[in-house]
N, C-alpha and C. Protein backbone atom coordinates (compact mmCIF):
# COMPACT_ATOMS: atom_id res chain seq x y z
N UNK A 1 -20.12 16.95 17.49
CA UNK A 1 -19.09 16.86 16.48
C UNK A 1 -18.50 18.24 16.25
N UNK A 2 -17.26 18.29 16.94
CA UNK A 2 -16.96 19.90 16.41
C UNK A 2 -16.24 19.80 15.06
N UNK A 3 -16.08 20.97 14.42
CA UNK A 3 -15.10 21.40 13.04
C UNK A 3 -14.65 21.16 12.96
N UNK A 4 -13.71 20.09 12.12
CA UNK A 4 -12.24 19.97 12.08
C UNK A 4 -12.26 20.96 10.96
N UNK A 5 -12.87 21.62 9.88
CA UNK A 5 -12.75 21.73 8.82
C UNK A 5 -12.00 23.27 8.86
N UNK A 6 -11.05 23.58 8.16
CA UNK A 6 -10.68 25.23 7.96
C UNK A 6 -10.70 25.64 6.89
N UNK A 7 -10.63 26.98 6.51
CA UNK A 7 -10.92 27.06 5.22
C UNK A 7 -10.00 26.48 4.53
N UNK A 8 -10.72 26.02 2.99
CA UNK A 8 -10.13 25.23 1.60
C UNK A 8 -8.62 26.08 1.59
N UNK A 9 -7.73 25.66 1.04
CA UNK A 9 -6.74 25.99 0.58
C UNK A 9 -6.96 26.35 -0.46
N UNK A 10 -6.25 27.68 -0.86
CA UNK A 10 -6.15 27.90 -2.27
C UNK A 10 -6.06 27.12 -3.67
N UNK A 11 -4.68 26.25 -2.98
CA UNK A 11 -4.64 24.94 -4.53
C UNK A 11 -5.35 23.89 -4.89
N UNK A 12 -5.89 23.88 -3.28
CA UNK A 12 -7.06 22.92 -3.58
C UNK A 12 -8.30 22.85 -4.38
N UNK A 13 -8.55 24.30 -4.15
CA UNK A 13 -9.97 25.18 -4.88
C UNK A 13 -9.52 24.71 -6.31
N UNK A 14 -8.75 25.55 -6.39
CA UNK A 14 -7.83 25.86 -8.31
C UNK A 14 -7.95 24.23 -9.15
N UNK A 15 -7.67 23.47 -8.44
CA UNK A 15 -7.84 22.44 -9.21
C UNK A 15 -8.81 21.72 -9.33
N UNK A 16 -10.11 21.83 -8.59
CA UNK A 16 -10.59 21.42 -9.15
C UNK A 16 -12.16 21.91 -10.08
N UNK A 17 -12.64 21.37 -10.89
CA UNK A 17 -14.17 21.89 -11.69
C UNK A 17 -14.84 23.22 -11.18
N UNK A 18 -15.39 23.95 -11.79
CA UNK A 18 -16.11 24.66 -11.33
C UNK A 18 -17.39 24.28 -10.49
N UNK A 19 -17.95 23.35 -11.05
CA UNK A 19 -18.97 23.08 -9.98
C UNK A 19 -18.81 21.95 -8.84
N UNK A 20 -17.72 21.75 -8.92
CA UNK A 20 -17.35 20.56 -7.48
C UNK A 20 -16.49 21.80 -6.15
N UNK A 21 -16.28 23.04 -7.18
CA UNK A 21 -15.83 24.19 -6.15
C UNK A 21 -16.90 24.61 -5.16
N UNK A 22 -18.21 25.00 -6.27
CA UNK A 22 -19.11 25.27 -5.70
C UNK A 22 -19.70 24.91 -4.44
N UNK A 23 -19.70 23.02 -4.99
CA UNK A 23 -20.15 22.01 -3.89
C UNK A 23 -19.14 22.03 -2.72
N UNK A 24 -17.93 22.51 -2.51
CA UNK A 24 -17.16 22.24 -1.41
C UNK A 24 -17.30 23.22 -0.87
N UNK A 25 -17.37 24.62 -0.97
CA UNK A 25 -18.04 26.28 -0.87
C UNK A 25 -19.49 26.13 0.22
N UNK A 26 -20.02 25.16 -0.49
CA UNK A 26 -21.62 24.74 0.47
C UNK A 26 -21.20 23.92 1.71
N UNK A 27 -19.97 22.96 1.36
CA UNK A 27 -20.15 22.10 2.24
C UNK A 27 -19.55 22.93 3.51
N UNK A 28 -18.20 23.28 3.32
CA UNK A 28 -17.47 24.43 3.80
C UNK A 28 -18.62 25.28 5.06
N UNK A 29 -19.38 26.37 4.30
CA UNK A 29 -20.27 26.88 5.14
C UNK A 29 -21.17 26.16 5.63
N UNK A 30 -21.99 24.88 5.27
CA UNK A 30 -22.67 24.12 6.21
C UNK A 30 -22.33 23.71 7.13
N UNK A 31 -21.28 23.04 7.05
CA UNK A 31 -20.19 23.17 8.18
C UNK A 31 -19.96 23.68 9.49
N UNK A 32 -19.31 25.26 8.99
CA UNK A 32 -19.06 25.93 9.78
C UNK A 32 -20.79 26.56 10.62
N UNK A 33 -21.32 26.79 9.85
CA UNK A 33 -22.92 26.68 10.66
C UNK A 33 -23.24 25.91 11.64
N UNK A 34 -23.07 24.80 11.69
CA UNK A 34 -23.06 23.46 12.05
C UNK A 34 -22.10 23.13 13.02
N UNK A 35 -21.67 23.86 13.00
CA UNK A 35 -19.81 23.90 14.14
C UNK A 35 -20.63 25.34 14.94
N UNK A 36 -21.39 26.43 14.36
CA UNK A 36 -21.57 27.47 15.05
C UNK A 36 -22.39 26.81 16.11
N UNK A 37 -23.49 25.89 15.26
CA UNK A 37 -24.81 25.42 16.60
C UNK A 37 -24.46 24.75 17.75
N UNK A 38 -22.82 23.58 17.46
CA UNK A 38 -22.19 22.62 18.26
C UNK A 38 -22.15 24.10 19.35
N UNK A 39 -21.32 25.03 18.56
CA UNK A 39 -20.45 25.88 19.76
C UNK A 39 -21.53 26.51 20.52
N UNK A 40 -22.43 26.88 20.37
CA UNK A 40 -23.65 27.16 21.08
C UNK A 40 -24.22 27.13 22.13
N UNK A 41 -24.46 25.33 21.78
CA UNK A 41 -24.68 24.15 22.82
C UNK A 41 -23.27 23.96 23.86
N UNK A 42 -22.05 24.09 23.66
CA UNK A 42 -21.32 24.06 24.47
C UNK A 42 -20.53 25.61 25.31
N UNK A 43 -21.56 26.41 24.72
CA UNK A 43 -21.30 27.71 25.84
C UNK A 43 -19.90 28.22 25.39
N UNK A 44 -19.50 27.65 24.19
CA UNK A 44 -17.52 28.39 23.15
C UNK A 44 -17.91 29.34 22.82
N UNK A 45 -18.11 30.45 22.97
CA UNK A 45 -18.20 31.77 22.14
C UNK A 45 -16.93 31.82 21.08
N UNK A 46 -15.49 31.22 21.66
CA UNK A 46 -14.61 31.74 20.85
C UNK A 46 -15.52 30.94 19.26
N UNK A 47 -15.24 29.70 19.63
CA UNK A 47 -15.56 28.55 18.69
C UNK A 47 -17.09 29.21 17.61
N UNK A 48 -17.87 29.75 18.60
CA UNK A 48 -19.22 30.28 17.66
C UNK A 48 -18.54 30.80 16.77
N UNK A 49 -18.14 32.40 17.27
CA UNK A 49 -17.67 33.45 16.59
C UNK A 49 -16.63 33.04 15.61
N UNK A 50 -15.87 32.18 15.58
CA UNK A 50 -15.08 32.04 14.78
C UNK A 50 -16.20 30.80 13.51
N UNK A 51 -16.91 30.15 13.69
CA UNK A 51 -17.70 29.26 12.62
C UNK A 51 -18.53 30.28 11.55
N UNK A 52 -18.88 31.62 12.52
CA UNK A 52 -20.06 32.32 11.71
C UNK A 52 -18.68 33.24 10.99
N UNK A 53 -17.61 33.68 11.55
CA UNK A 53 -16.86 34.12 10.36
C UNK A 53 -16.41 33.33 9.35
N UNK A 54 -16.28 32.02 9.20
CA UNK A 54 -15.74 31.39 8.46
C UNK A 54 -17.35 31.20 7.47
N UNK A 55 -18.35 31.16 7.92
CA UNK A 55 -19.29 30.98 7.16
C UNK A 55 -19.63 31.83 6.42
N UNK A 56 -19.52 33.54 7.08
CA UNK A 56 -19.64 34.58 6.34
C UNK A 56 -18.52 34.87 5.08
N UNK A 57 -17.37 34.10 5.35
CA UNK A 57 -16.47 34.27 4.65
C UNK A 57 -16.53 33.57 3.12
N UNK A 58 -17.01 32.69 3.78
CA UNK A 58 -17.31 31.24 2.58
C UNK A 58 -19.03 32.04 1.79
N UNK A 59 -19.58 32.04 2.46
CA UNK A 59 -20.76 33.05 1.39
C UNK A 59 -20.22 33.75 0.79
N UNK A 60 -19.53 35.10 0.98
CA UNK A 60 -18.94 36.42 0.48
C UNK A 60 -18.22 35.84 -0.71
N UNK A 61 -17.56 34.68 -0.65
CA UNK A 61 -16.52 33.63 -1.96
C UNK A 61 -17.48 33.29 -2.99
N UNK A 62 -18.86 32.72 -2.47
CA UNK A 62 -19.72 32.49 -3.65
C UNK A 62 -20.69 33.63 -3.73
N UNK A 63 -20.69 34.63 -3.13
CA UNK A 63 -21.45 35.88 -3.77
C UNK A 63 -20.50 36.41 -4.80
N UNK A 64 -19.31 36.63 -4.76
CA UNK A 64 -18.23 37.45 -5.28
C UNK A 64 -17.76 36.01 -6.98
N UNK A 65 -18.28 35.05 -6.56
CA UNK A 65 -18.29 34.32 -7.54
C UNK A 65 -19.27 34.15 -8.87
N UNK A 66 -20.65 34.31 -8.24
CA UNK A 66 -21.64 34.62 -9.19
C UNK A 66 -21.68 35.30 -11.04
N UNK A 67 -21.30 34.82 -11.78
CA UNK A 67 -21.34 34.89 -12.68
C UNK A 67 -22.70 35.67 -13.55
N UNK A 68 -23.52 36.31 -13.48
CA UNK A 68 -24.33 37.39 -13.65
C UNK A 68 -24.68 37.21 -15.71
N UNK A 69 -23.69 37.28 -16.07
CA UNK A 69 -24.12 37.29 -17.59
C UNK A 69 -24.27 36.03 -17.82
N UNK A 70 -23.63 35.12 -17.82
CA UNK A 70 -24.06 33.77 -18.04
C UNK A 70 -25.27 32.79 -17.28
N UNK A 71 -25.12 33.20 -15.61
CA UNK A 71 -26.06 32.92 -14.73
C UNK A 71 -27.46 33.84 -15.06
N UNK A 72 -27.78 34.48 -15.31
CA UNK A 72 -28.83 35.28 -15.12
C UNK A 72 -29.24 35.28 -13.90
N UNK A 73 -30.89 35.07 -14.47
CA UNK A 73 -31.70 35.18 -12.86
C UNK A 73 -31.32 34.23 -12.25
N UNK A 74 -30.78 33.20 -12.22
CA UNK A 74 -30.46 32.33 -11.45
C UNK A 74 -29.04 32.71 -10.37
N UNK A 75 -28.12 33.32 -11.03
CA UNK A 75 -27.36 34.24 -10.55
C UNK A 75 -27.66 35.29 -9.60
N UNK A 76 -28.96 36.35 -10.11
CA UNK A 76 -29.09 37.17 -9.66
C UNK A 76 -29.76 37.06 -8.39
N UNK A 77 -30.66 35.59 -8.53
CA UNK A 77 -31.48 34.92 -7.13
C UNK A 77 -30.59 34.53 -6.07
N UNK A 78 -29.86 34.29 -6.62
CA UNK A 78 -27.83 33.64 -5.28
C UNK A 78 -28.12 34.55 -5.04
N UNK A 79 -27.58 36.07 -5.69
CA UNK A 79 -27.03 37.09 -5.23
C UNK A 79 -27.73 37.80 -4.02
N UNK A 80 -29.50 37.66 -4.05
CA UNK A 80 -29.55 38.25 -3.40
C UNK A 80 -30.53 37.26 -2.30
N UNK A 81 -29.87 35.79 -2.12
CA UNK A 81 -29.72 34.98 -1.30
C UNK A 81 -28.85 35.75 -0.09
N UNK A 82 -27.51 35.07 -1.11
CA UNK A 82 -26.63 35.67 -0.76
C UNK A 82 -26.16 37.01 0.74
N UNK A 83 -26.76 38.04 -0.27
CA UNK A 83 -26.86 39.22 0.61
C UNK A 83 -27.97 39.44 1.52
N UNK A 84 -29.05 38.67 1.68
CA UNK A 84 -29.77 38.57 2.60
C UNK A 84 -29.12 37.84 4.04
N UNK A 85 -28.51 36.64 3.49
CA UNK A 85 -28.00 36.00 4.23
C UNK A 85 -26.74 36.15 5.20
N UNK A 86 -25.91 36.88 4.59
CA UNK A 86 -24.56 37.35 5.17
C UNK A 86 -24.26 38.21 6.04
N UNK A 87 -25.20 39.62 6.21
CA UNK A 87 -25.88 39.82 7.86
C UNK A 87 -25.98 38.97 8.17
N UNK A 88 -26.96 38.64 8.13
CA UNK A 88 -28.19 37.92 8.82
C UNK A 88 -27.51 36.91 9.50
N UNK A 89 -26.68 36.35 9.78
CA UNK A 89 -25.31 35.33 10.28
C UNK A 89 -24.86 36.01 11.33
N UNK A 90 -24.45 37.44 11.49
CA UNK A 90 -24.31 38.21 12.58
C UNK A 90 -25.35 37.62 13.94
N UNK A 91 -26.06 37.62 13.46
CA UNK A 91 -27.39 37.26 14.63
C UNK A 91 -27.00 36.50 15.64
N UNK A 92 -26.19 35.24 14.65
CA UNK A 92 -26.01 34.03 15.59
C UNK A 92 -24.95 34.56 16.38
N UNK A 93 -24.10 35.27 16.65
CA UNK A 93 -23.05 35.66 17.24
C UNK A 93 -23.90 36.62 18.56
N UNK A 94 -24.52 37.63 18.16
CA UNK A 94 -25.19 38.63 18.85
C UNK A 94 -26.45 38.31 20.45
N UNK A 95 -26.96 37.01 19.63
CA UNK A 95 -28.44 36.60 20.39
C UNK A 95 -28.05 35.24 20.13
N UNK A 96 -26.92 34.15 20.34
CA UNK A 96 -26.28 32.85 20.10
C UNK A 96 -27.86 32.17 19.37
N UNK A 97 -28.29 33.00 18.32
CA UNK A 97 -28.66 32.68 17.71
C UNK A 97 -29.21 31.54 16.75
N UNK A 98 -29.91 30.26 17.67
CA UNK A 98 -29.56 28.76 16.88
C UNK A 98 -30.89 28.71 15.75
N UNK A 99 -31.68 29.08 15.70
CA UNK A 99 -32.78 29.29 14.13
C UNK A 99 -32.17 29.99 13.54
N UNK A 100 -31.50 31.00 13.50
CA UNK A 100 -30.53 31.48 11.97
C UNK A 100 -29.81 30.82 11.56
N UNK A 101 -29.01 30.49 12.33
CA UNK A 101 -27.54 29.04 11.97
C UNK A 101 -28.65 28.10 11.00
N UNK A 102 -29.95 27.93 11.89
CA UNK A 102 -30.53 26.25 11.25
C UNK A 102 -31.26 26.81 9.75
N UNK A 103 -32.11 28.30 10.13
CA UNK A 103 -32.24 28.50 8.66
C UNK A 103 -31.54 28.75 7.67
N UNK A 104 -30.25 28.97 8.07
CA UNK A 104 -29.20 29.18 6.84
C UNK A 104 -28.91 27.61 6.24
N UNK A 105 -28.96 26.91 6.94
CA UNK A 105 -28.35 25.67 6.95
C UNK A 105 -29.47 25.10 5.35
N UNK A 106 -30.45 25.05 6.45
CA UNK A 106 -32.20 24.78 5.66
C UNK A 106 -32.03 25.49 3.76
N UNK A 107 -31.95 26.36 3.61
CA UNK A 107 -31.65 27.24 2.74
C UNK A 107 -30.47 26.83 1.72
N UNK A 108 -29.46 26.83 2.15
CA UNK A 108 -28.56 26.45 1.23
C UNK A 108 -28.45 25.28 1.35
N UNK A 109 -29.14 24.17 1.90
CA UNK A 109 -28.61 22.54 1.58
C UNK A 109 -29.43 22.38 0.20
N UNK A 110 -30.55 22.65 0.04
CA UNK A 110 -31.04 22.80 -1.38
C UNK A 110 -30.01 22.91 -2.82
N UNK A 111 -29.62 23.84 -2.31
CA UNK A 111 -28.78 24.44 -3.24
C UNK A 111 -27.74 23.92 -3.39
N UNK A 112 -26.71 22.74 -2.18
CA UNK A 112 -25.77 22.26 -2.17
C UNK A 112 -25.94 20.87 -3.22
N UNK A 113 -27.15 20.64 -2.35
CA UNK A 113 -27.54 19.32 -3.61
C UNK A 113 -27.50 19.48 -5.09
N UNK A 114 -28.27 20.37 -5.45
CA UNK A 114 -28.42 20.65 -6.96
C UNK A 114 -26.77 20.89 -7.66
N UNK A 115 -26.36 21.35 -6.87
CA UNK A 115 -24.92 21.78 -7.54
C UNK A 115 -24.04 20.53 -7.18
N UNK A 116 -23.81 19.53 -6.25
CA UNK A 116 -23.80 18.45 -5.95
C UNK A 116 -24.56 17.51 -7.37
N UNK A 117 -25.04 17.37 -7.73
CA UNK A 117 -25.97 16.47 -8.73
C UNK A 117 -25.16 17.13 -10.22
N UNK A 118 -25.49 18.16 -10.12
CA UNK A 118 -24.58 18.65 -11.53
C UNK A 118 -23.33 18.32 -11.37
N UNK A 119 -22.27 18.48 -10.16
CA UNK A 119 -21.54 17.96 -10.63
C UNK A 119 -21.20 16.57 -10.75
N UNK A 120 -21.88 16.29 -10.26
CA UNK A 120 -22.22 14.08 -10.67
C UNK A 120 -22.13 14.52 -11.85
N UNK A 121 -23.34 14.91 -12.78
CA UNK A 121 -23.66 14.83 -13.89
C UNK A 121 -22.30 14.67 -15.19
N UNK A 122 -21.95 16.14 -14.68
CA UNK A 122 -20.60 16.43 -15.54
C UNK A 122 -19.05 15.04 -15.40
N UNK A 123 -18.98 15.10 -14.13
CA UNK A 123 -18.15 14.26 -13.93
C UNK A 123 -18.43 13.00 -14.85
N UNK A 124 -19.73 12.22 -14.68
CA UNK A 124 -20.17 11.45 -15.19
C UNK A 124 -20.27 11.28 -17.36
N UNK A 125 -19.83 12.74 -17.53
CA UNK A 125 -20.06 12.95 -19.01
C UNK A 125 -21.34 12.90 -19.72
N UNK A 126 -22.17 13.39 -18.58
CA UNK A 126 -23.44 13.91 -19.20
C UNK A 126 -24.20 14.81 -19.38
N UNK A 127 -25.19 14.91 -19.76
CA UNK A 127 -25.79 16.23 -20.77
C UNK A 127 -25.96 17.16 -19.65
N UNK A 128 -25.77 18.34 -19.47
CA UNK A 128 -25.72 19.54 -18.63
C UNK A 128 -26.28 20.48 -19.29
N UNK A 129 -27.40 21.38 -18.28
CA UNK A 129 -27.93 22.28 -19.23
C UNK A 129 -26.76 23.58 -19.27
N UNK A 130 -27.44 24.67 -19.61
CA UNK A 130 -26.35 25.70 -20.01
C UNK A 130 -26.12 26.14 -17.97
N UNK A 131 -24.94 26.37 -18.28
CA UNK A 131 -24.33 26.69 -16.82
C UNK A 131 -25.06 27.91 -16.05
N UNK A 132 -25.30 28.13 -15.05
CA UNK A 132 -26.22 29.12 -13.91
C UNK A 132 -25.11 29.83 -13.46
């Protein structure tokens, strides 16, 4: 299955919730991870190299998003998700790298869910704890 996906459009983002942004941000870079491993397996370097930039790109959006006073440690734990992770994506480009692609993948689907579920929650008009 290769990528159809490119990055979100601007107006698209803007309109909608904060945490259904989030969730499209995850899906976005799972994605493109996921498009890196396809390209891998089919010997595309262009196609790799271009999934792990779009993935690095899409992290750097929700590192640079992180909210710090309101998020706390929960914030501060992204953050340095985050920055662990965003090298570390280089790899797959360098050494076609397919356990980094899969542990990144591994790693943030966790995280896609939970923010995925909250925004059920909200959508749904229900009780939400204080925002991360």
């Amino acid at each position: 299955m290769a990528m159809n996906a490119s990055p979100v459009s601007n107006d698209m983002l803007l309109s909608q919730p904060p945490s259904r942004l989030v969730v499209t941000l995850y899906d976005e870079t799972i994605g493109a991870l996921r498009a890196s491993i396809e390209a891998i397996h089919r010997k595309d370097i262009e196609a790799r190299c271009n999934a792990v930039s779009i993935a690095s790109e899409l992290l750097a959006t929700l590192y640079l998003c992180l909210d710090h006073e309101q998020g706390g440690e929960v914030a501060d734990n992204l953050g340095r998700l985050y920055s662990f992770l965003i090298p570390r994506l280089q790899r797959i480009n360098i050494y076609n790298d397919l356990d980094t692609a899969e542990e990144a993948i591994r790693l943030l689907q966790p995280l896609r869910d939970s923010w995925h579920e909250l925004d059920r929650r909200i959508e749904s008009g229900g009780a939400v704890s204080p925002a991360a």
